[in-house]
N, C-alpha and C. Protein backbone atom coordinates (compact mmCIF):
# COMPACT_ATOMS: atom_id res chain seq x y z
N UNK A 1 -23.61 -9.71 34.09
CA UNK A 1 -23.60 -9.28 35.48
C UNK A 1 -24.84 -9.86 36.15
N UNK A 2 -24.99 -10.46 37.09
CA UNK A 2 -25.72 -11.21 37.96
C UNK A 2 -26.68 -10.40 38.86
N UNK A 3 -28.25 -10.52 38.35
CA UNK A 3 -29.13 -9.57 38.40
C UNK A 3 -29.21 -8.92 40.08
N UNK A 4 -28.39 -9.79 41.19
CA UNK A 4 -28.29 -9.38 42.86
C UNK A 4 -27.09 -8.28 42.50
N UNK A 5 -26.17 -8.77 41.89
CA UNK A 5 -24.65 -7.60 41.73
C UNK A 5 -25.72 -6.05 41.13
N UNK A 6 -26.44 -6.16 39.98
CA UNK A 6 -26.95 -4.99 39.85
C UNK A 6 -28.14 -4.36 40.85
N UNK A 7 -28.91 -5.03 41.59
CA UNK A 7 -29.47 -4.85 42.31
C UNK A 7 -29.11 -3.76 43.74
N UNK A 8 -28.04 -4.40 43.92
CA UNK A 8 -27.13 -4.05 45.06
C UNK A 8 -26.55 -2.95 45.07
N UNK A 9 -25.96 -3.29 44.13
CA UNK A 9 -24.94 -1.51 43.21
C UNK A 9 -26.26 -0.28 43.29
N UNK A 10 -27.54 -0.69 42.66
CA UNK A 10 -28.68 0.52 42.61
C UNK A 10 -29.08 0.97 43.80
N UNK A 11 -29.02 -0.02 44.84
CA UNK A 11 -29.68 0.09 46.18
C UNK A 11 -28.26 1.07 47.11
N UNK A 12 -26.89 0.83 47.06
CA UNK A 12 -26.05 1.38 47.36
C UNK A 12 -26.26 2.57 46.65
N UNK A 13 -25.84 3.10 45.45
CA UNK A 13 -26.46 4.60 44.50
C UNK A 13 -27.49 5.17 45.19
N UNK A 14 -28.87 4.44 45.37
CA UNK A 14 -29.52 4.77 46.17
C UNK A 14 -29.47 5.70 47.52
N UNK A 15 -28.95 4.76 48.33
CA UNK A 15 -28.26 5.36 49.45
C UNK A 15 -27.77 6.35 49.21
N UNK A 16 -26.32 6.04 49.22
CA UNK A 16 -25.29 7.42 49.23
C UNK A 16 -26.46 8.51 47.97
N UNK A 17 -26.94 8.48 47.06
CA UNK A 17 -27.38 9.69 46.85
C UNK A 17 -28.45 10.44 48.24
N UNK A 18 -29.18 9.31 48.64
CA UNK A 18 -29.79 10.07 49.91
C UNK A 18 -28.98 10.77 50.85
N UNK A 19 -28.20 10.16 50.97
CA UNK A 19 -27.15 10.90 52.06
C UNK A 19 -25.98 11.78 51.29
N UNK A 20 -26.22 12.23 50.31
CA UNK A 20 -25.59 13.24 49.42
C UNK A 20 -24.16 12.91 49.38
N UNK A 21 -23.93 11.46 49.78
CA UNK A 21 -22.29 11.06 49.30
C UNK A 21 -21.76 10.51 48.11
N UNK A 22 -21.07 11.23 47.82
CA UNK A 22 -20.52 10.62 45.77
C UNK A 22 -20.04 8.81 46.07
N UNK A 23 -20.79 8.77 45.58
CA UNK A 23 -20.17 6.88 44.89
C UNK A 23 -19.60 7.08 43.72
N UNK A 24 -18.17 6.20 44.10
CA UNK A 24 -17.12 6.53 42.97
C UNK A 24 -17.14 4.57 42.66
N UNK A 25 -17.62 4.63 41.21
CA UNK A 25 -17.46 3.12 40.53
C UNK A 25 -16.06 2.85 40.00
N UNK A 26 -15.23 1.90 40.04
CA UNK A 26 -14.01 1.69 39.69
C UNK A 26 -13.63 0.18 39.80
N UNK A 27 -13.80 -0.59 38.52
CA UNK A 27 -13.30 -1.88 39.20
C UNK A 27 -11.60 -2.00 38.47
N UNK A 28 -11.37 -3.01 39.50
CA UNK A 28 -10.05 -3.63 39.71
C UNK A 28 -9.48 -3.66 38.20
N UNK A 29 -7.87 -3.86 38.57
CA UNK A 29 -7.63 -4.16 36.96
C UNK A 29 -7.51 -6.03 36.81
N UNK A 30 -7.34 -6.08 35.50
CA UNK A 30 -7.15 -7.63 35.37
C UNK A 30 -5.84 -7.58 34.06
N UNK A 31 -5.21 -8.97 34.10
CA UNK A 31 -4.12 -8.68 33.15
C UNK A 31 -4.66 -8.58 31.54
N UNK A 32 -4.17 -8.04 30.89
CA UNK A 32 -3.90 -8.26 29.18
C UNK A 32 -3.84 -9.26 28.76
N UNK A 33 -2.65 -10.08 29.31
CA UNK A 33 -2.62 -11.42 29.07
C UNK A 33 -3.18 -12.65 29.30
N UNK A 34 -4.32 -12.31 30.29
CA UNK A 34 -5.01 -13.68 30.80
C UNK A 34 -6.17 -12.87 29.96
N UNK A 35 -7.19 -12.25 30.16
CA UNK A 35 -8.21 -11.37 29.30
C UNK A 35 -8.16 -11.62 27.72
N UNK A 36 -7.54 -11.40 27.00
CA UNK A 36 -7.25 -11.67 25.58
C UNK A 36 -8.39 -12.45 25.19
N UNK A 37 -8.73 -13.46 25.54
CA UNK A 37 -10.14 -14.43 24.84
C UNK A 37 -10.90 -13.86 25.50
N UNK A 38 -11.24 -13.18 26.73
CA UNK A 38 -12.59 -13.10 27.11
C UNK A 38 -13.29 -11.61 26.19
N UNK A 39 -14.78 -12.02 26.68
CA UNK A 39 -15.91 -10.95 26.12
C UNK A 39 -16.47 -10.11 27.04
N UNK A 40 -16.01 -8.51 27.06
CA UNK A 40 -16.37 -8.11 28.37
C UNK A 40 -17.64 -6.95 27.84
N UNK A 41 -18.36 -6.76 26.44
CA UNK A 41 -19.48 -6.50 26.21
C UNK A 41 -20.18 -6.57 27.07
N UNK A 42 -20.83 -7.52 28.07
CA UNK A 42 -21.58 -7.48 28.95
C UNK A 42 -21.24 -6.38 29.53
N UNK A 43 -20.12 -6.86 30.52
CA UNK A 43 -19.97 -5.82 31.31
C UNK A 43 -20.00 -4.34 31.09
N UNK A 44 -19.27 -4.21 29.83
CA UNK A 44 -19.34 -2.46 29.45
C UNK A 44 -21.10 -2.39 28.95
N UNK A 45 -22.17 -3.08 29.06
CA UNK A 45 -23.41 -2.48 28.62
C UNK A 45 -23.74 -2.65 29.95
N UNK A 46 -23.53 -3.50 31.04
CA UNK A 46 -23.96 -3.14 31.64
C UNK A 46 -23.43 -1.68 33.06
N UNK A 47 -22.61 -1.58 32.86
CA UNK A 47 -21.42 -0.18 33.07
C UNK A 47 -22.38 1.27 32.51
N UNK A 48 -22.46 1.20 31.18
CA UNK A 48 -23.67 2.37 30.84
C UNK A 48 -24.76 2.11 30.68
N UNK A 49 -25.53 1.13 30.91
CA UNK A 49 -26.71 1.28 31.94
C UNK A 49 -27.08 1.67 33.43
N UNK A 50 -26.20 1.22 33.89
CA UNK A 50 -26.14 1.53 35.47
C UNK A 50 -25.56 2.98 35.73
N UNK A 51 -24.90 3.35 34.67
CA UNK A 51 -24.62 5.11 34.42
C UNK A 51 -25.99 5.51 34.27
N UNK A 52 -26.34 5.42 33.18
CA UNK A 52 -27.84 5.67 32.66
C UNK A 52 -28.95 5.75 33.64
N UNK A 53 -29.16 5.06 34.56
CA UNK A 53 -30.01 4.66 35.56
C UNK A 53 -29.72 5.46 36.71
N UNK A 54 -28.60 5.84 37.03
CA UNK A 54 -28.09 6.31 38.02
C UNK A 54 -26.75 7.53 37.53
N UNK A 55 -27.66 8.51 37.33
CA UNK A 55 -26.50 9.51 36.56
C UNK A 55 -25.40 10.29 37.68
N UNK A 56 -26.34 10.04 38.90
CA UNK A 56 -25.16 10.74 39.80
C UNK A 56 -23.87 9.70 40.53
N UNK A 57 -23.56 8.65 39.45
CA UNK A 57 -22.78 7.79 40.25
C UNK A 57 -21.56 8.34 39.46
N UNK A 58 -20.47 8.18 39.64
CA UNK A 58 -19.04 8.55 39.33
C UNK A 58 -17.83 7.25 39.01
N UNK A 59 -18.17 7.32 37.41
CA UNK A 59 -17.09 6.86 37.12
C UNK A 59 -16.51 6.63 35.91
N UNK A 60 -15.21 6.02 35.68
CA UNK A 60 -14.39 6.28 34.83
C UNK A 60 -15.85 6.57 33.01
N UNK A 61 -15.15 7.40 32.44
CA UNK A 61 -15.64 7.77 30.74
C UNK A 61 -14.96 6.85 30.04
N UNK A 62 -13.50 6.64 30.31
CA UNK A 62 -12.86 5.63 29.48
C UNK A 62 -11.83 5.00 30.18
N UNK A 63 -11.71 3.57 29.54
CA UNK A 63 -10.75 2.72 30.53
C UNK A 63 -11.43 2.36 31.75
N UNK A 64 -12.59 2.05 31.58
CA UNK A 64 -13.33 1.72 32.85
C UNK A 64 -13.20 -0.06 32.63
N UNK A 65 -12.57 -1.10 31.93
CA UNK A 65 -11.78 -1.87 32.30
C UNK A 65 -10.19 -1.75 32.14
N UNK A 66 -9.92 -1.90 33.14
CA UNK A 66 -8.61 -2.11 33.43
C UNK A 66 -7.38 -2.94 32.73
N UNK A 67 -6.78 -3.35 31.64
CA UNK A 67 -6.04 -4.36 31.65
C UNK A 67 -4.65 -3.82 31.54
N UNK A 68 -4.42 -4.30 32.67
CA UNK A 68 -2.51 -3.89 32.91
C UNK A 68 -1.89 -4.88 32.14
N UNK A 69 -0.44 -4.33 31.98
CA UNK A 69 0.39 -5.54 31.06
C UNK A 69 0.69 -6.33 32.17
N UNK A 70 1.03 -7.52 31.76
CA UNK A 70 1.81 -8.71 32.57
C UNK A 70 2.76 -8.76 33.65
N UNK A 71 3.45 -7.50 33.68
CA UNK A 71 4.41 -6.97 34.59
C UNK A 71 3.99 -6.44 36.08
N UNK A 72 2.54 -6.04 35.71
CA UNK A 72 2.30 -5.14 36.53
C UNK A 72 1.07 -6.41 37.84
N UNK A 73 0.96 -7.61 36.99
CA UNK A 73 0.38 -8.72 37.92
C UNK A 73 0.67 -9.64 38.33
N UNK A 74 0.45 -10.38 39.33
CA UNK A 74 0.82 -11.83 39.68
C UNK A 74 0.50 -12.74 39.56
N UNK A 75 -0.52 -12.67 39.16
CA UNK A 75 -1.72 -13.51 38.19
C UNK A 75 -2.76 -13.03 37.34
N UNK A 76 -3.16 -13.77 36.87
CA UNK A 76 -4.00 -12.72 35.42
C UNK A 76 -5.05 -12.30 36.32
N UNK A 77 -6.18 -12.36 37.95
CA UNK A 77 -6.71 -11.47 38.27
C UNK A 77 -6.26 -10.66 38.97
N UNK A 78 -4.76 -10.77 39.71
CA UNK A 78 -4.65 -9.80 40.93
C UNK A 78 -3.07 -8.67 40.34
N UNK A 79 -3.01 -8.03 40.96
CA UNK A 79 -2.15 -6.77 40.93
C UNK A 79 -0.75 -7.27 42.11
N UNK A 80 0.21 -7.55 41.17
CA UNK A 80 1.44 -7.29 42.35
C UNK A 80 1.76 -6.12 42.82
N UNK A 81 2.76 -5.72 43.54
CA UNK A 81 3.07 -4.40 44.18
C UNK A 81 3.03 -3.55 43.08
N UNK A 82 3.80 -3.21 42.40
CA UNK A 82 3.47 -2.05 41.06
C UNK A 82 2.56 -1.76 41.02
N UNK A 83 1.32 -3.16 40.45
CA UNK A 83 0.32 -2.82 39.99
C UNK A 83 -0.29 -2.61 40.84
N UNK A 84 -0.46 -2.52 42.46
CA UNK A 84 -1.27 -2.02 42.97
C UNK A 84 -0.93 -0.73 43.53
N UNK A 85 0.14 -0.45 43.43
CA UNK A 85 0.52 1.16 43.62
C UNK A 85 -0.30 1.89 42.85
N UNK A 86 0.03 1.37 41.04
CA UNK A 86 -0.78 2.26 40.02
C UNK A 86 -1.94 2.33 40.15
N UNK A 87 -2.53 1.23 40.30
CA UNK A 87 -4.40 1.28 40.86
C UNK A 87 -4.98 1.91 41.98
N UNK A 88 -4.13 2.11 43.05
CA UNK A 88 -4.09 3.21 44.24
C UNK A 88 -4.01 4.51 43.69
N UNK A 89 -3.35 4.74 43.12
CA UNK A 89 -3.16 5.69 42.24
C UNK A 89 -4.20 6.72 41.88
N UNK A 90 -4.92 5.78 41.05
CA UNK A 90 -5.82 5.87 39.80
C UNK A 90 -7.41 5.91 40.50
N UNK A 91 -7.14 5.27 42.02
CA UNK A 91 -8.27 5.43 42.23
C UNK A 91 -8.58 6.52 42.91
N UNK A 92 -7.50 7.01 43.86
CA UNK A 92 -7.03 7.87 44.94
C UNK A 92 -7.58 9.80 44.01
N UNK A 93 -7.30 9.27 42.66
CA UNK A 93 -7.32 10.56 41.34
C UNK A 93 -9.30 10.44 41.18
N UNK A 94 -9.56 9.47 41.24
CA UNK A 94 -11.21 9.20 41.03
C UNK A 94 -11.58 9.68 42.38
N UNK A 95 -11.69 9.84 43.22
CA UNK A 95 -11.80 9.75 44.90
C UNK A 95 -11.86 11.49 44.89
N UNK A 96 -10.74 11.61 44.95
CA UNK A 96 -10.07 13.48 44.71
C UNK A 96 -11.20 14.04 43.72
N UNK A 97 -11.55 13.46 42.86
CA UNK A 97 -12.21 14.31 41.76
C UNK A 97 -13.69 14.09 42.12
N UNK A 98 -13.93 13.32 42.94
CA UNK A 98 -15.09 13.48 43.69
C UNK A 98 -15.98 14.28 44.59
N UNK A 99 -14.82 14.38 45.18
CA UNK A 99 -15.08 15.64 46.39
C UNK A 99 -15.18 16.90 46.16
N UNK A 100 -16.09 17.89 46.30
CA UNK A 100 -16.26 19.08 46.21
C UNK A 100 -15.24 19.84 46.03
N UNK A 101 -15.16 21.00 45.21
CA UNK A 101 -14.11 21.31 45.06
C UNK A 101 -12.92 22.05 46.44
N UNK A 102 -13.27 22.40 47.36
CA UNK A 102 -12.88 23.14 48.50
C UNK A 102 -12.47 22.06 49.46
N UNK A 103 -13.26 21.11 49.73
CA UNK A 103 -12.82 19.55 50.07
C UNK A 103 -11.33 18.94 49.51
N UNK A 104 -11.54 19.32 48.13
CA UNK A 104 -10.37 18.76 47.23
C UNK A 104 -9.09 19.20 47.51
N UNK A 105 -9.08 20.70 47.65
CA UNK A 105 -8.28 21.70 47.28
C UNK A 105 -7.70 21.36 48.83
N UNK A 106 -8.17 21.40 49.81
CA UNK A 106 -8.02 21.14 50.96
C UNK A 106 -7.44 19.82 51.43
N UNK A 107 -7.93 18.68 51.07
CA UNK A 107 -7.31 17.36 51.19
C UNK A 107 -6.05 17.35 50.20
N UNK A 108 -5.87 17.96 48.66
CA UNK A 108 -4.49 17.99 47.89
C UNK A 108 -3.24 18.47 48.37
N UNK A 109 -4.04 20.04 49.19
CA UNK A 109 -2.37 20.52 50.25
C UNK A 109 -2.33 19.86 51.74
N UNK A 110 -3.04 18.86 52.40
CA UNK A 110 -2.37 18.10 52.96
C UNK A 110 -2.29 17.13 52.80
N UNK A 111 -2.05 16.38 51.78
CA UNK A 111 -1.53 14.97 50.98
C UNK A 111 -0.16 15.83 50.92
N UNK A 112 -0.01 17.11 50.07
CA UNK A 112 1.00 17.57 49.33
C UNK A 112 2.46 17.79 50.74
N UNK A 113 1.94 18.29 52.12
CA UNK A 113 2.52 18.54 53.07
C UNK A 113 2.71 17.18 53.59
N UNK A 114 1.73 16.43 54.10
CA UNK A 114 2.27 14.68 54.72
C UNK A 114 3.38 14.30 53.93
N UNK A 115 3.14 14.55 52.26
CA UNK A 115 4.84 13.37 51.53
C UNK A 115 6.12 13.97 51.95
């Protein structure tokens, strides 16, 4: 990870903790099938470090990379419709679990009333 990408991310954490807003971390998915050779060690050490460093940031415990099967992309980095429904999804569930609980409870019954 490219020492401005971590930089940036701390300085954002930063922020929103000053202004008492949850930063929810979540990256994109990528396919199974294009991923297979790569080494994403980096990334997951640097994932719990930047946890570590910044304990009030929010995000995934497990499956914090993404790899959808082949079906669900249009190319090995991007998400076709499916797959970006499910990642809306998934993030929309990270987002929700963010928010205070009375916030939550409140935004769930009118999601639940809008469908």
């Amino acid at each position: 990870v490219h020492p401005a990408w971590d930089r940036s991310v701390k300085r954002l954490a930063s922020i929103c903790r000053d202004a008492h807003v949850p930063l929810v971390i979540r990256l994109g998915p990528i396919s199974s099938g294009a991923s297979k050779d790569l080494d994403f060690s980096g990334v997951e050490r640097w994932l719990n470090e930047l946890q570590a460093s910044c304990p009030e940031l929010i995000m995934a415990k497990q499956n914090r990379l993404l790899l959808y099967p082949p079906q669900l992309c249009s190319d090995g980095m991007h998400c076709n419709i499916r797959g970006a429904l499910k990642f809306t999804s998934q993030v929309s569930n990270d987002v929700l679990s963010a928010l205070p609980s009375a916030a939550t409870d409140t935004t769930r019954a009118s999601a639940s009333v809008s469908r």
